[in-house]
N, C-alpha and C. Protein backbone atom coordinates (compact mmCIF):
# COMPACT_ATOMS: atom_id res chain seq x y z
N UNK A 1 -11.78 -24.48 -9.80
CA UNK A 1 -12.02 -23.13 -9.34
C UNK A 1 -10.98 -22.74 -8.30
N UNK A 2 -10.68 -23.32 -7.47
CA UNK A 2 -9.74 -22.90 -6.31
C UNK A 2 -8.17 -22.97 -7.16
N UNK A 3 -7.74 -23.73 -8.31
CA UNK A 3 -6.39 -23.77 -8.99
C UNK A 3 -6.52 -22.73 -9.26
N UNK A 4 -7.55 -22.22 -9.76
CA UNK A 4 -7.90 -20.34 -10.52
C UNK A 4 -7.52 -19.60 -9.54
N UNK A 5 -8.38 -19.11 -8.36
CA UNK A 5 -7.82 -18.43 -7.55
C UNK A 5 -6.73 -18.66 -6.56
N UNK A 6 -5.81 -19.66 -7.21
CA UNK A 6 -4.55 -19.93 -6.46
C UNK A 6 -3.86 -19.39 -7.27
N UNK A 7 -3.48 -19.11 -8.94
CA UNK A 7 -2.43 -19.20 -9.50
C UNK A 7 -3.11 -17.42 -9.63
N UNK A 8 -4.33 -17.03 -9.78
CA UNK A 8 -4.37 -15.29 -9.60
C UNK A 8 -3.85 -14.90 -8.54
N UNK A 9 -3.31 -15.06 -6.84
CA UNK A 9 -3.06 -14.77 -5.98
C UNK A 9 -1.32 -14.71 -6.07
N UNK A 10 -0.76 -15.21 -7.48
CA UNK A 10 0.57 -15.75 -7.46
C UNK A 10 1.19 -14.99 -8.53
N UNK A 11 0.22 -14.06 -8.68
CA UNK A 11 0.25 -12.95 -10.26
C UNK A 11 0.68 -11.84 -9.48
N UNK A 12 0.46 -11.53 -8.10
CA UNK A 12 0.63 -10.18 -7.74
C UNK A 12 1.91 -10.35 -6.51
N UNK A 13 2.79 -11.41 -6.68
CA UNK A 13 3.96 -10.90 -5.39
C UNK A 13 4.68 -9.70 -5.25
N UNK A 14 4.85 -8.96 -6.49
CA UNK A 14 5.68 -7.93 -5.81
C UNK A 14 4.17 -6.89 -5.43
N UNK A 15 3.02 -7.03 -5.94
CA UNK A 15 1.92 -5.54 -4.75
C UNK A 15 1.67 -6.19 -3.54
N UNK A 16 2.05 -7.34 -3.61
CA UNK A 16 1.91 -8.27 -2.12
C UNK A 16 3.36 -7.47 -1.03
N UNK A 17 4.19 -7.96 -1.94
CA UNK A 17 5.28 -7.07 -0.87
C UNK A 17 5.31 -6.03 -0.59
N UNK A 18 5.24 -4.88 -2.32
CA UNK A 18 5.46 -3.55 -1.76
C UNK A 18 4.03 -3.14 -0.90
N UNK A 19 2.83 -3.88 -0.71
CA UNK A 19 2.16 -3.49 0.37
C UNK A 19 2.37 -3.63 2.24
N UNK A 20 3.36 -4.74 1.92
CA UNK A 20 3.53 -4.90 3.72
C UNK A 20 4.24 -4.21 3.66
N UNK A 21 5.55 -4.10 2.99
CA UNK A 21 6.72 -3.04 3.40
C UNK A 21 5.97 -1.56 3.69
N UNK A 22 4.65 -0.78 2.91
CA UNK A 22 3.83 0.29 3.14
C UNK A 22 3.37 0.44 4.46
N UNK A 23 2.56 -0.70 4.48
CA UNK A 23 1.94 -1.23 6.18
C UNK A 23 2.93 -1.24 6.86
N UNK A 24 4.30 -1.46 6.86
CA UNK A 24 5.12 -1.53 7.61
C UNK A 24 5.90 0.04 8.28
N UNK A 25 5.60 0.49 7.03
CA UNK A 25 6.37 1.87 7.30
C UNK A 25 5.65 2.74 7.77
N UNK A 26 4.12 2.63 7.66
CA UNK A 26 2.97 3.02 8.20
C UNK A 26 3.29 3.28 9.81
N UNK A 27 3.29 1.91 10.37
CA UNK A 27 3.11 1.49 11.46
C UNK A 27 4.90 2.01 12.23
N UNK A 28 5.81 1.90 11.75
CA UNK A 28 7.03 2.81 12.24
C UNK A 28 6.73 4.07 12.15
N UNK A 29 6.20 4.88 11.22
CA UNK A 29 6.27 6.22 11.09
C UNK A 29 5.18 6.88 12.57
N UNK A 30 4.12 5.80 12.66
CA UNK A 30 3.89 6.22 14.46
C UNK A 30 4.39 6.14 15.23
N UNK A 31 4.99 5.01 15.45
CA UNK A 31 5.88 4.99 16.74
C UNK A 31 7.05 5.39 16.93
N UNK A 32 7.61 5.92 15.89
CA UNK A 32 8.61 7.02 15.74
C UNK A 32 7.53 8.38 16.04
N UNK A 33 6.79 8.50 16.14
CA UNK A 33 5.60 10.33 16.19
C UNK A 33 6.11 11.10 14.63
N UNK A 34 7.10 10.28 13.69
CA UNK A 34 6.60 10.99 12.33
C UNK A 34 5.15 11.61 11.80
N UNK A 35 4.37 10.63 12.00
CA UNK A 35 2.68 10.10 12.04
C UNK A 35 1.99 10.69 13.32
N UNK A 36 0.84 11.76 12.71
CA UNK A 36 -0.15 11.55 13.26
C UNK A 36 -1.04 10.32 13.35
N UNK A 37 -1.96 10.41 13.79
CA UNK A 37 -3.02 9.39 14.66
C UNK A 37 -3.57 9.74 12.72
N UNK A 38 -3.85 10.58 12.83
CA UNK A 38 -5.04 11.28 11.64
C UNK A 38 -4.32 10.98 10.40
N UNK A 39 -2.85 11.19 10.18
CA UNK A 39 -2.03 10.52 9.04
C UNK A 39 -2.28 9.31 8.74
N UNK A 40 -1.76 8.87 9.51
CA UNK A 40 -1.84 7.21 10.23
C UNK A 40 -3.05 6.15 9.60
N UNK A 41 -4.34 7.13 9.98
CA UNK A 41 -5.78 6.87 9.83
C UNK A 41 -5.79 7.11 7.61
N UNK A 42 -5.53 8.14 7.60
CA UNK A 42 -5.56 8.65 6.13
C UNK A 42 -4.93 6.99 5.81
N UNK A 43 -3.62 7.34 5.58
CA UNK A 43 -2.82 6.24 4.81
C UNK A 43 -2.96 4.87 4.97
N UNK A 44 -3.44 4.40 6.21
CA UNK A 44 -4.09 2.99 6.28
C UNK A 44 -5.40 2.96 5.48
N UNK A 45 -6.31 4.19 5.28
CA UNK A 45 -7.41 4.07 4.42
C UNK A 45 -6.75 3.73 2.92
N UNK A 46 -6.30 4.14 2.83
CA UNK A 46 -5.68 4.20 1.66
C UNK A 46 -5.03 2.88 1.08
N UNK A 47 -4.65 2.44 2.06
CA UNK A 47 -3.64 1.01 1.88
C UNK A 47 -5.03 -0.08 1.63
N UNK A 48 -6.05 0.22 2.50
CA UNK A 48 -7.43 -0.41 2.10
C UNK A 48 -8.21 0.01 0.80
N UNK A 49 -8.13 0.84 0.37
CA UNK A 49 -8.20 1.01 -1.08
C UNK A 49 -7.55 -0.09 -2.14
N UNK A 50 -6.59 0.38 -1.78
CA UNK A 50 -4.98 -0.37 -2.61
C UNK A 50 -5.68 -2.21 -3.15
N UNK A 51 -5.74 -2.39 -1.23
CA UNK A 51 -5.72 -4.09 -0.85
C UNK A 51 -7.76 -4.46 -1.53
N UNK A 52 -8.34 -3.42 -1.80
CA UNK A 52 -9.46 -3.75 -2.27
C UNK A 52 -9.44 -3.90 -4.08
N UNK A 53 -8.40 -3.08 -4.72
CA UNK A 53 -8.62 -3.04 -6.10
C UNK A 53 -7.71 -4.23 -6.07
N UNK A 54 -7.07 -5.08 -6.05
CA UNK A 54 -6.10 -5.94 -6.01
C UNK A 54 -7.09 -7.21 -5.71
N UNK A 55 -8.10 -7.42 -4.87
CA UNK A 55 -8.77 -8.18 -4.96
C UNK A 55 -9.80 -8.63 -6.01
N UNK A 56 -10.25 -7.21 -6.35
CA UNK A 56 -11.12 -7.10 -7.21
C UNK A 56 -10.30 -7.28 -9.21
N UNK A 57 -8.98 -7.36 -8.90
CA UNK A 57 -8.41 -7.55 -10.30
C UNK A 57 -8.50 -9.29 -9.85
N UNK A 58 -8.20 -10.00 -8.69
CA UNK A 58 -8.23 -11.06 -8.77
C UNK A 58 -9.11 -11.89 -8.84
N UNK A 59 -10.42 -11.39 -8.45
CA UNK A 59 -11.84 -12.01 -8.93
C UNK A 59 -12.07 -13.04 -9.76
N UNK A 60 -11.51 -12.39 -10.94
CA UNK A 60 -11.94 -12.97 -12.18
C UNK A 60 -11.33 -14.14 -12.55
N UNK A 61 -10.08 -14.17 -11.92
CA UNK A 61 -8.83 -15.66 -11.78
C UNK A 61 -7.63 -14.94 -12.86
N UNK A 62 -7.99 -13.58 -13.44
CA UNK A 62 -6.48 -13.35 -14.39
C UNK A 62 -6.68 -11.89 -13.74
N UNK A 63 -5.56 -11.76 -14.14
CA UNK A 63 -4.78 -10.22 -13.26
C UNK A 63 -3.82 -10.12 -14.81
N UNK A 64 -4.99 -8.90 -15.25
CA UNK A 64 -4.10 -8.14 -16.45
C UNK A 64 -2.77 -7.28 -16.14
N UNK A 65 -2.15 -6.93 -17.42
CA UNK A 65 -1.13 -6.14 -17.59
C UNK A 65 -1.78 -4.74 -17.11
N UNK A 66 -3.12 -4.79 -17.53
CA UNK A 66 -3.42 -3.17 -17.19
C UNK A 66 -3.95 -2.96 -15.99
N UNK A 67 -4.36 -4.73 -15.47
CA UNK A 67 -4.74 -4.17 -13.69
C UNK A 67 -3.76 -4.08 -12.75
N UNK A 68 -2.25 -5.10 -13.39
CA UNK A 68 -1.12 -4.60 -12.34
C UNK A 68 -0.68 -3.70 -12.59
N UNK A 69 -0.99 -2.72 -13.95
CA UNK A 69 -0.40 -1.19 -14.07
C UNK A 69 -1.21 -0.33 -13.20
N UNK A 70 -2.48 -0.25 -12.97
CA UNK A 70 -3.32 0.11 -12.26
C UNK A 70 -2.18 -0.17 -10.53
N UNK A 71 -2.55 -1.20 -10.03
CA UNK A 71 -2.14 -1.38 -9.11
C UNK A 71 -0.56 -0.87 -8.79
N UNK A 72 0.37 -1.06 -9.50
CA UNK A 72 1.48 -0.26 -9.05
C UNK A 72 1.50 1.03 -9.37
N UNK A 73 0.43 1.53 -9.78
CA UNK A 73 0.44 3.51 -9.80
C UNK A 73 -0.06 3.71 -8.54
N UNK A 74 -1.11 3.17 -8.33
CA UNK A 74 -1.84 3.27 -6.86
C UNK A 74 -0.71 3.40 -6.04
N UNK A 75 0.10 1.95 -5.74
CA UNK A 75 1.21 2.29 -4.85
C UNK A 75 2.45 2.99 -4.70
N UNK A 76 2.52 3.57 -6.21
CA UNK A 76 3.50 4.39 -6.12
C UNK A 76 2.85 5.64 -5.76
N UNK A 77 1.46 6.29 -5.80
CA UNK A 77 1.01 7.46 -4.84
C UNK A 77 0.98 7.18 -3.63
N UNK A 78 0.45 6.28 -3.24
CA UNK A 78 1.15 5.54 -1.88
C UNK A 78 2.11 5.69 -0.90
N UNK A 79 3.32 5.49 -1.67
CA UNK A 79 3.95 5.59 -1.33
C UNK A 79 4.59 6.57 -1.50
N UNK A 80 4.76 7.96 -2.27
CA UNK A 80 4.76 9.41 -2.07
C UNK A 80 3.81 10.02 -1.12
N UNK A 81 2.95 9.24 -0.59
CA UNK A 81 2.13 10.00 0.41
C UNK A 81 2.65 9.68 1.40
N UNK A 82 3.07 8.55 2.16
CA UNK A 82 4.13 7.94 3.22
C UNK A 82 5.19 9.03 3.53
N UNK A 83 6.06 9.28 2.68
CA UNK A 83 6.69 9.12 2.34
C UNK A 83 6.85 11.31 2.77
N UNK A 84 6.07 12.02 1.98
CA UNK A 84 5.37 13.00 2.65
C UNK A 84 4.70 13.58 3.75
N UNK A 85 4.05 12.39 4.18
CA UNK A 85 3.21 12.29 5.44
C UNK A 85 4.28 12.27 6.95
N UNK A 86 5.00 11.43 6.38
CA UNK A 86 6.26 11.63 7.77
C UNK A 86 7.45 12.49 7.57
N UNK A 87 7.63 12.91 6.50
CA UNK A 87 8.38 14.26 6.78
C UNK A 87 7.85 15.35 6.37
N UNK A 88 6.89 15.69 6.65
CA UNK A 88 6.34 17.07 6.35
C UNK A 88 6.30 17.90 7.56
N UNK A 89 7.20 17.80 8.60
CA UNK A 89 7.36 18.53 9.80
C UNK A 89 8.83 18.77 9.74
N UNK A 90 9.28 19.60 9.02
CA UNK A 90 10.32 20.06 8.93
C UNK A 90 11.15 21.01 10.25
N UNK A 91 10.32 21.35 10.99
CA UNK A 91 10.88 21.65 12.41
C UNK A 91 11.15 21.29 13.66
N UNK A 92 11.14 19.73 13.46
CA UNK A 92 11.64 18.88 14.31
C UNK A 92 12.94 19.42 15.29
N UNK A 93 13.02 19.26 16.51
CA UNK A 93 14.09 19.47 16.85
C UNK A 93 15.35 17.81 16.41
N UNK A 94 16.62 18.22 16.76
CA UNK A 94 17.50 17.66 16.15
C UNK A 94 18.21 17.03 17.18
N UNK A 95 18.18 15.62 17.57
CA UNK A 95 18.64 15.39 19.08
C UNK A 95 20.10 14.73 18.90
């Protein structure tokens, strides 16, 4: 049982990455003030979405073709929402 959920956890490296790099850009886009508090809040919900269907494809010990298609659509809205979310203030001043 644990070889099972070792070699399902080894099915998903690239939603493993492109999720920290998300979390990552998350967490810059505040401390740059791209990000609201309330953005911020949205898109980390979201990233918990993401990190919940990804578990739930791994459950079972196999991670289909159609649950990592699932999973990289998720993150590619994801990541158009990021991505949106910190530049949608187009009147930034310009320093």
């Amino acid at each position: 049982m644990v070889a099972t959920a070792a070699s399902a956890q080894d099915r998903t490296p690239r939603a493993n990455t492109r999720q920290a790099a998300q979390r990552a850009r998350i967490a810059e886009g505040r401390a740059d003030g791209d990000l609201t508090t309330r953005e911020a809040a949205a898109l980390n919900a979201n990233q918990r979405h993401i990190r919940r269907t990804e578990r739930r494809a791994k459950a079972d010990g196999d991670v289909t073709v159609a649950e990592r298609r699932q999973l990289e659509k998720k993150q590619d809205r994801a990541n158009r929402r990021i991505r949106r979310a910190k530049n949608n203030d187009l009147e930034k001043p310009q320093n």
